[in-house]
N, C-alpha and C. Protein backbone atom coordinates (compact mmCIF):
# COMPACT_ATOMS: atom_id res chain seq x y z
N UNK A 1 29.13 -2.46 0.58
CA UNK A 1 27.80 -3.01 0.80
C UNK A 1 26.89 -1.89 1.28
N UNK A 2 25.89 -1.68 0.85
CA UNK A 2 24.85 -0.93 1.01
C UNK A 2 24.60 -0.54 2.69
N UNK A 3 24.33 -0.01 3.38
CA UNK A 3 23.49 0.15 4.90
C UNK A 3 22.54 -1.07 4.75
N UNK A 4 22.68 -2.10 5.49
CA UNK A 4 21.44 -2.68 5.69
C UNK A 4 20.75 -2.47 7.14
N UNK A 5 21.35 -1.35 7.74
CA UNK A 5 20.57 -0.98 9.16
C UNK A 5 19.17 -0.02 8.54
N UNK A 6 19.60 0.41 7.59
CA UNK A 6 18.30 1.05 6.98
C UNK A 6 17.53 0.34 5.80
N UNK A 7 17.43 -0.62 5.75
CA UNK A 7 16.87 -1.66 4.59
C UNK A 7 15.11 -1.20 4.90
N UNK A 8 14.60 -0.65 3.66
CA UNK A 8 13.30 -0.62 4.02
C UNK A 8 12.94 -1.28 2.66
N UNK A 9 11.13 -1.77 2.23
CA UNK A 9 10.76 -2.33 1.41
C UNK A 9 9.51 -1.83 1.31
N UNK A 10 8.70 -1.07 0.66
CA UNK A 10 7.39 -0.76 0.80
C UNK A 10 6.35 -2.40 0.68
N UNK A 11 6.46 -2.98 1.58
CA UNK A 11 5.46 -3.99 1.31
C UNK A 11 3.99 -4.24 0.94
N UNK A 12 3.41 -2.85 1.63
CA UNK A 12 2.11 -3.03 1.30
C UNK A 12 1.93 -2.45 -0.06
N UNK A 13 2.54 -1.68 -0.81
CA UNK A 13 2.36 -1.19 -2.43
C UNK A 13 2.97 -2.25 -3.42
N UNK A 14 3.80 -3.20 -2.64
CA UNK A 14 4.16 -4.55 -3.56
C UNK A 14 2.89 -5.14 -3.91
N UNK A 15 2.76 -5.40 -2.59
CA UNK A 15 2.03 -6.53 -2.16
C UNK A 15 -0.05 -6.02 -2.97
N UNK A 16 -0.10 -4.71 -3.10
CA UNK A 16 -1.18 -4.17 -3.79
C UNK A 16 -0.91 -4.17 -5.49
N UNK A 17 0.17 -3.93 -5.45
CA UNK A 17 0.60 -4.02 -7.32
C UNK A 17 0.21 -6.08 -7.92
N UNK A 18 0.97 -6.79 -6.33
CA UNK A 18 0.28 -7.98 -6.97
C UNK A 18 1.82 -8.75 -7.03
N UNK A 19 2.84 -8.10 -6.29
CA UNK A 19 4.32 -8.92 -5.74
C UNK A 19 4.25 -9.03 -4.66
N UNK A 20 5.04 -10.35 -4.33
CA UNK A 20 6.37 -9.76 -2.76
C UNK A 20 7.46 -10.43 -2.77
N UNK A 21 8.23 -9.33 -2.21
CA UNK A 21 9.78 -9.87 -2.10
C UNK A 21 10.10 -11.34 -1.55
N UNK A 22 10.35 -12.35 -1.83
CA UNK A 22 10.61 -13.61 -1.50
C UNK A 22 12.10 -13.99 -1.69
N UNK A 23 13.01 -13.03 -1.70
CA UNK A 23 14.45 -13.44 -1.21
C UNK A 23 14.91 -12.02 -1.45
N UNK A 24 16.42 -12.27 -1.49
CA UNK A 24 17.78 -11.44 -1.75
C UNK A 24 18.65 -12.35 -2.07
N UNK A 25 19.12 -11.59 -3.58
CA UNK A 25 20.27 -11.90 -4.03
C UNK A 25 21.91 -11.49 -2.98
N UNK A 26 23.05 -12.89 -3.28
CA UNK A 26 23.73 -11.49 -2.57
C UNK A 26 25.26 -12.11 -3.39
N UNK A 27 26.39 -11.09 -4.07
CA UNK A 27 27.41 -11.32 -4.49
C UNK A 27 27.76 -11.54 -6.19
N UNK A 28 27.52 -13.08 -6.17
CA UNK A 28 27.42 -13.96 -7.57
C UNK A 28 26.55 -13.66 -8.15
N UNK A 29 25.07 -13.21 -7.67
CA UNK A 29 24.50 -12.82 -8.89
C UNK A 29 24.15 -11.56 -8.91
N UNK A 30 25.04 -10.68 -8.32
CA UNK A 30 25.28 -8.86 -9.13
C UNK A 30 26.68 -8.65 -9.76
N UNK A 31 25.88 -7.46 -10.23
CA UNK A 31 26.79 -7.19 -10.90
C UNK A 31 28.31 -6.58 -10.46
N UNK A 32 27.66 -6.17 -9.27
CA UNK A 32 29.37 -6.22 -8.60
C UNK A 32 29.17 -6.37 -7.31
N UNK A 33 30.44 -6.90 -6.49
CA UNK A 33 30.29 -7.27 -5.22
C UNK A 33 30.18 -6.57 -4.29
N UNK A 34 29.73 -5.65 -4.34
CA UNK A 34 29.45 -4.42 -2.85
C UNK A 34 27.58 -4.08 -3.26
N UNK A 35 26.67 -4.76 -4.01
CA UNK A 35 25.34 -4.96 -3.70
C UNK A 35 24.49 -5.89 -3.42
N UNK A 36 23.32 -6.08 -3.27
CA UNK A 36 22.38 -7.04 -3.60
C UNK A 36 21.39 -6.47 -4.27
N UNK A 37 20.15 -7.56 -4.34
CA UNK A 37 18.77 -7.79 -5.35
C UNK A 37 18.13 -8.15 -4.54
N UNK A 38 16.87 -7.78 -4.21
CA UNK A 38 15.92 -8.05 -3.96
C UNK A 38 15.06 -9.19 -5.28
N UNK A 39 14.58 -9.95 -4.72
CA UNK A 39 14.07 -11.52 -5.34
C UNK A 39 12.69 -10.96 -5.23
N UNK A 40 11.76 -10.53 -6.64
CA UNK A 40 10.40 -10.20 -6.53
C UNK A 40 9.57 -10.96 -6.86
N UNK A 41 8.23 -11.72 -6.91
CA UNK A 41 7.61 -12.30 -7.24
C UNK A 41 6.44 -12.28 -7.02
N UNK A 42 5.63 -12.56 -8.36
CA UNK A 42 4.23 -12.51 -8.49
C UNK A 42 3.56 -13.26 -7.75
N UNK A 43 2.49 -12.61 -6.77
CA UNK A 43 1.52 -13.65 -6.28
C UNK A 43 0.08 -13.58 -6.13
N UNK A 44 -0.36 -14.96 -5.66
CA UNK A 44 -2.00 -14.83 -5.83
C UNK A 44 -2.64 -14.17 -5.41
N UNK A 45 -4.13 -14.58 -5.35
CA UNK A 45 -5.04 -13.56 -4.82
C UNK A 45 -5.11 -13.03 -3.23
N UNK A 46 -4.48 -14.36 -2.37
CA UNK A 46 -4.27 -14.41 -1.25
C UNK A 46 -3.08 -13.67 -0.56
N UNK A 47 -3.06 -12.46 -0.84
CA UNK A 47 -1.63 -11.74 -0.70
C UNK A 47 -1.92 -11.23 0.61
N UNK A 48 -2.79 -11.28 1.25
CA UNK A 48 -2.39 -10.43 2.32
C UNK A 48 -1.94 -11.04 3.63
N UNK A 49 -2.28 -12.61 3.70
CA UNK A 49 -1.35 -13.74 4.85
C UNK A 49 -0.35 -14.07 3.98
N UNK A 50 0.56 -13.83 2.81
CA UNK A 50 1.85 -13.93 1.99
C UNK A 50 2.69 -14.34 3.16
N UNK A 51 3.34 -13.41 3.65
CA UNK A 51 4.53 -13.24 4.19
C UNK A 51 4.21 -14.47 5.57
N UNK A 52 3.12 -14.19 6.29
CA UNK A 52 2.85 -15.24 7.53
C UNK A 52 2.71 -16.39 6.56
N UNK A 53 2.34 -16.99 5.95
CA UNK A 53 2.66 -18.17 5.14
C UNK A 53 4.01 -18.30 5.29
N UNK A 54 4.51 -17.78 4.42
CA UNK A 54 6.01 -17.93 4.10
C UNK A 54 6.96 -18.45 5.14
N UNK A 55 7.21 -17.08 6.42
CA UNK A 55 7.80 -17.44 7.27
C UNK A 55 7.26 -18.61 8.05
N UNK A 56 6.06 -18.67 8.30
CA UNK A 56 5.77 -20.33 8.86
C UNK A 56 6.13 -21.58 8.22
N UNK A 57 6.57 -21.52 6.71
CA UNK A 57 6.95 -22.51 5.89
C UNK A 57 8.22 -22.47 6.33
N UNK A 58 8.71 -21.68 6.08
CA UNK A 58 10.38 -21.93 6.79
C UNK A 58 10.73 -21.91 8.05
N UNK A 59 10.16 -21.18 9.14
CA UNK A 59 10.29 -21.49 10.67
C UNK A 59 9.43 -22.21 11.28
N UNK A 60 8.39 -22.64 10.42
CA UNK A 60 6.92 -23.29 11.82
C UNK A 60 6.89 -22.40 12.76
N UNK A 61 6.58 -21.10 12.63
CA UNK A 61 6.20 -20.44 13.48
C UNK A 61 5.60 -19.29 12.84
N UNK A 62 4.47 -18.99 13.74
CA UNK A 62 3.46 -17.92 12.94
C UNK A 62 3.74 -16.53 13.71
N UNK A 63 3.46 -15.47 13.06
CA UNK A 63 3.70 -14.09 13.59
C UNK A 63 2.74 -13.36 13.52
N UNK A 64 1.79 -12.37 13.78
CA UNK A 64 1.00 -11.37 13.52
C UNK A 64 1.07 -10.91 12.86
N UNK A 65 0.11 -10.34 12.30
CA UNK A 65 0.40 -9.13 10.84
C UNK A 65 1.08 -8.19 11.23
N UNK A 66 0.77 -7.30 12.17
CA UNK A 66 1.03 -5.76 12.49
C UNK A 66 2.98 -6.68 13.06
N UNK A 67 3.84 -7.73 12.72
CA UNK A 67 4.76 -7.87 13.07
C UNK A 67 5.52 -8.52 12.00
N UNK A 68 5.29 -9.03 10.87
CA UNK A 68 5.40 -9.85 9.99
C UNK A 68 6.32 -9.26 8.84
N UNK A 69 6.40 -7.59 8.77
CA UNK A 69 6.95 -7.07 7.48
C UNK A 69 8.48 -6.61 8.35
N UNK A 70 8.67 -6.20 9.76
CA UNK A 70 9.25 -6.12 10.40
C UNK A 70 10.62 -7.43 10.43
N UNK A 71 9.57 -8.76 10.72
CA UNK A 71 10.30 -9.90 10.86
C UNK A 71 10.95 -10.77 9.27
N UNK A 72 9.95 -10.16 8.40
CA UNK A 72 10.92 -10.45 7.38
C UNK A 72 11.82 -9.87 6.55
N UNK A 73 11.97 -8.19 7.03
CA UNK A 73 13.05 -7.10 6.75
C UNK A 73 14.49 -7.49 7.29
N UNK A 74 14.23 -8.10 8.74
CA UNK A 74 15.18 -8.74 9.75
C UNK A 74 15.54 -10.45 8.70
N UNK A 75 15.03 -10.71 8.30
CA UNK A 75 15.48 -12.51 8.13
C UNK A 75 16.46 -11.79 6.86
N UNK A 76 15.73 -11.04 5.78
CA UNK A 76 16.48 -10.67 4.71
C UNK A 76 17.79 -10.30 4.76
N UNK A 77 17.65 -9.05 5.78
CA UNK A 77 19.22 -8.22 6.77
C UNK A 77 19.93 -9.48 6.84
N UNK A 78 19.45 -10.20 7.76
CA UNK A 78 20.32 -11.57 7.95
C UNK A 78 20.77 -12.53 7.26
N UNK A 79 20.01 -12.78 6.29
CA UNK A 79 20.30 -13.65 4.89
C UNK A 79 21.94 -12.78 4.39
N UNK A 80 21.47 -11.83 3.73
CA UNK A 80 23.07 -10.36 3.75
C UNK A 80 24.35 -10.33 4.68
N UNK A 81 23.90 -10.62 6.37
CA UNK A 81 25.33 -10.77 6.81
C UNK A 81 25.77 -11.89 7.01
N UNK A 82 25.06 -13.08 6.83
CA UNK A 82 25.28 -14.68 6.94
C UNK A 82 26.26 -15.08 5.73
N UNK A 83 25.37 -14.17 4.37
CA UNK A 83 26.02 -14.34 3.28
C UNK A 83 27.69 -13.50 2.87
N UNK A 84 27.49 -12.58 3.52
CA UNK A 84 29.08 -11.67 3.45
C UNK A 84 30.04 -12.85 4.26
N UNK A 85 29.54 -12.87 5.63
CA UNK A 85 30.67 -13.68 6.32
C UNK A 85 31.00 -15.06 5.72
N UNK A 86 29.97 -15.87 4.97
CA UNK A 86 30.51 -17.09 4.05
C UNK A 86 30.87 -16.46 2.56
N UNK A 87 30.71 -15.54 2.36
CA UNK A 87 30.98 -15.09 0.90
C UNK A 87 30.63 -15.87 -0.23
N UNK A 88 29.56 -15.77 -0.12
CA UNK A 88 28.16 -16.84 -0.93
C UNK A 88 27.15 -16.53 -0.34
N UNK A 89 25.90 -16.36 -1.49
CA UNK A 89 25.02 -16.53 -1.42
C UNK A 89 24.14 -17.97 -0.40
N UNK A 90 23.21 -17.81 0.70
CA UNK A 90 23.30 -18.65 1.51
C UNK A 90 21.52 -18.90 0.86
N UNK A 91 20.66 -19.93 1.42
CA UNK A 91 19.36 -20.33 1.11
C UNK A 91 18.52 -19.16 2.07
N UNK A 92 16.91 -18.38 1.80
CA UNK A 92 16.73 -18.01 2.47
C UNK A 92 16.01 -18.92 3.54
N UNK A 93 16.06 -20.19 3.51
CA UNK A 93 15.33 -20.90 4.66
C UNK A 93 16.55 -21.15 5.33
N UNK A 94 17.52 -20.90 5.31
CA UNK A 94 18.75 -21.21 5.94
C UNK A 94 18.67 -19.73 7.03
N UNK A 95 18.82 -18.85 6.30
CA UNK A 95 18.85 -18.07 6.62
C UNK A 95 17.34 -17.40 8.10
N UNK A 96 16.40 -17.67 7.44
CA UNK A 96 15.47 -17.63 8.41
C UNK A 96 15.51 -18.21 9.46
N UNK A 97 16.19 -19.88 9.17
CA UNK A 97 15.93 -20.64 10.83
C UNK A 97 16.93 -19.96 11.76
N UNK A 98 18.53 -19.34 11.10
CA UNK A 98 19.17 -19.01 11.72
C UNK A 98 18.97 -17.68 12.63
N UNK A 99 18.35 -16.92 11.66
CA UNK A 99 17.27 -15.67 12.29
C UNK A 99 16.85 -16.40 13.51
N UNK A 100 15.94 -16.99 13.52
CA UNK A 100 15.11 -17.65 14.34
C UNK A 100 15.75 -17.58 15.79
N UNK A 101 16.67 -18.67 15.22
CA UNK A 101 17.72 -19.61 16.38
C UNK A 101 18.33 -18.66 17.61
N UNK A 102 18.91 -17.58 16.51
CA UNK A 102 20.20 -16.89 16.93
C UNK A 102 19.60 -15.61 17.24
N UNK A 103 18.36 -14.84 16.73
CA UNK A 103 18.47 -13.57 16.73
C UNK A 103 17.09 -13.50 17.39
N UNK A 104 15.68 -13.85 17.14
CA UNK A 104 14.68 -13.52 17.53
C UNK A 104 14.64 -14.34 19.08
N UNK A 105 14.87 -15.37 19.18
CA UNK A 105 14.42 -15.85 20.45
C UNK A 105 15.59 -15.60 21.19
N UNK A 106 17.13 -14.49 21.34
CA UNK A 106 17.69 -14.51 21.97
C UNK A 106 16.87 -12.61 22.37
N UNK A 107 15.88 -12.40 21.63
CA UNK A 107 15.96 -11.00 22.09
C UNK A 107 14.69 -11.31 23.59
């Protein structure tokens, strides 16, 4: 499996081309089992609250900008080791609340 202590994503050149990352693949759908995929997708004009949307759709909870590319580098990471230790691909709203639960409000 890749380093995911160093997982970076250029978000703001996605997010200017007119994507953003909205999941990770992990296992079943690569091509072999020691990677993942990043999940890209086209979005509207409203790209620049993207990600604070998002994560408020899945946690009800809102974040700052200058904190938001940070907190969803972390849910992704986590989606990756949630998914190794069940060995399956897990939901990323699964994955986020557990972020949530377990990792942000224990720091």
């Amino acid at each position: 499996m890749p380093n995911m202590e160093n997982f970076q994503v250029n978000y703001d050149n996605l997010l200017k081309l007119g994507y953003a990352v909205i999941d990770v693949r992990y296992k079943e759908y690569d091509v072999c089992n020691d990677s993942y995929k990043l999940v890209i997708g086209k979005v509207d004009a409203d790209r620049d609250s993207f990600y604070i949307e998002m994560v408020k759709m899945y946690t009800a909870l809102e974040f700052k900008p200058n904190e938001i590319y940070e907190i969803w580098t972390e849910i992704l990471t986590h989606k990756i080791k949630m998914s190794k230790v069940l060995n399956r691909d897990i939901a990323i709203k699964v994955a986020a609340l557990d972020f949530i639960e377990t990792v942000y409000k224990a720091q």
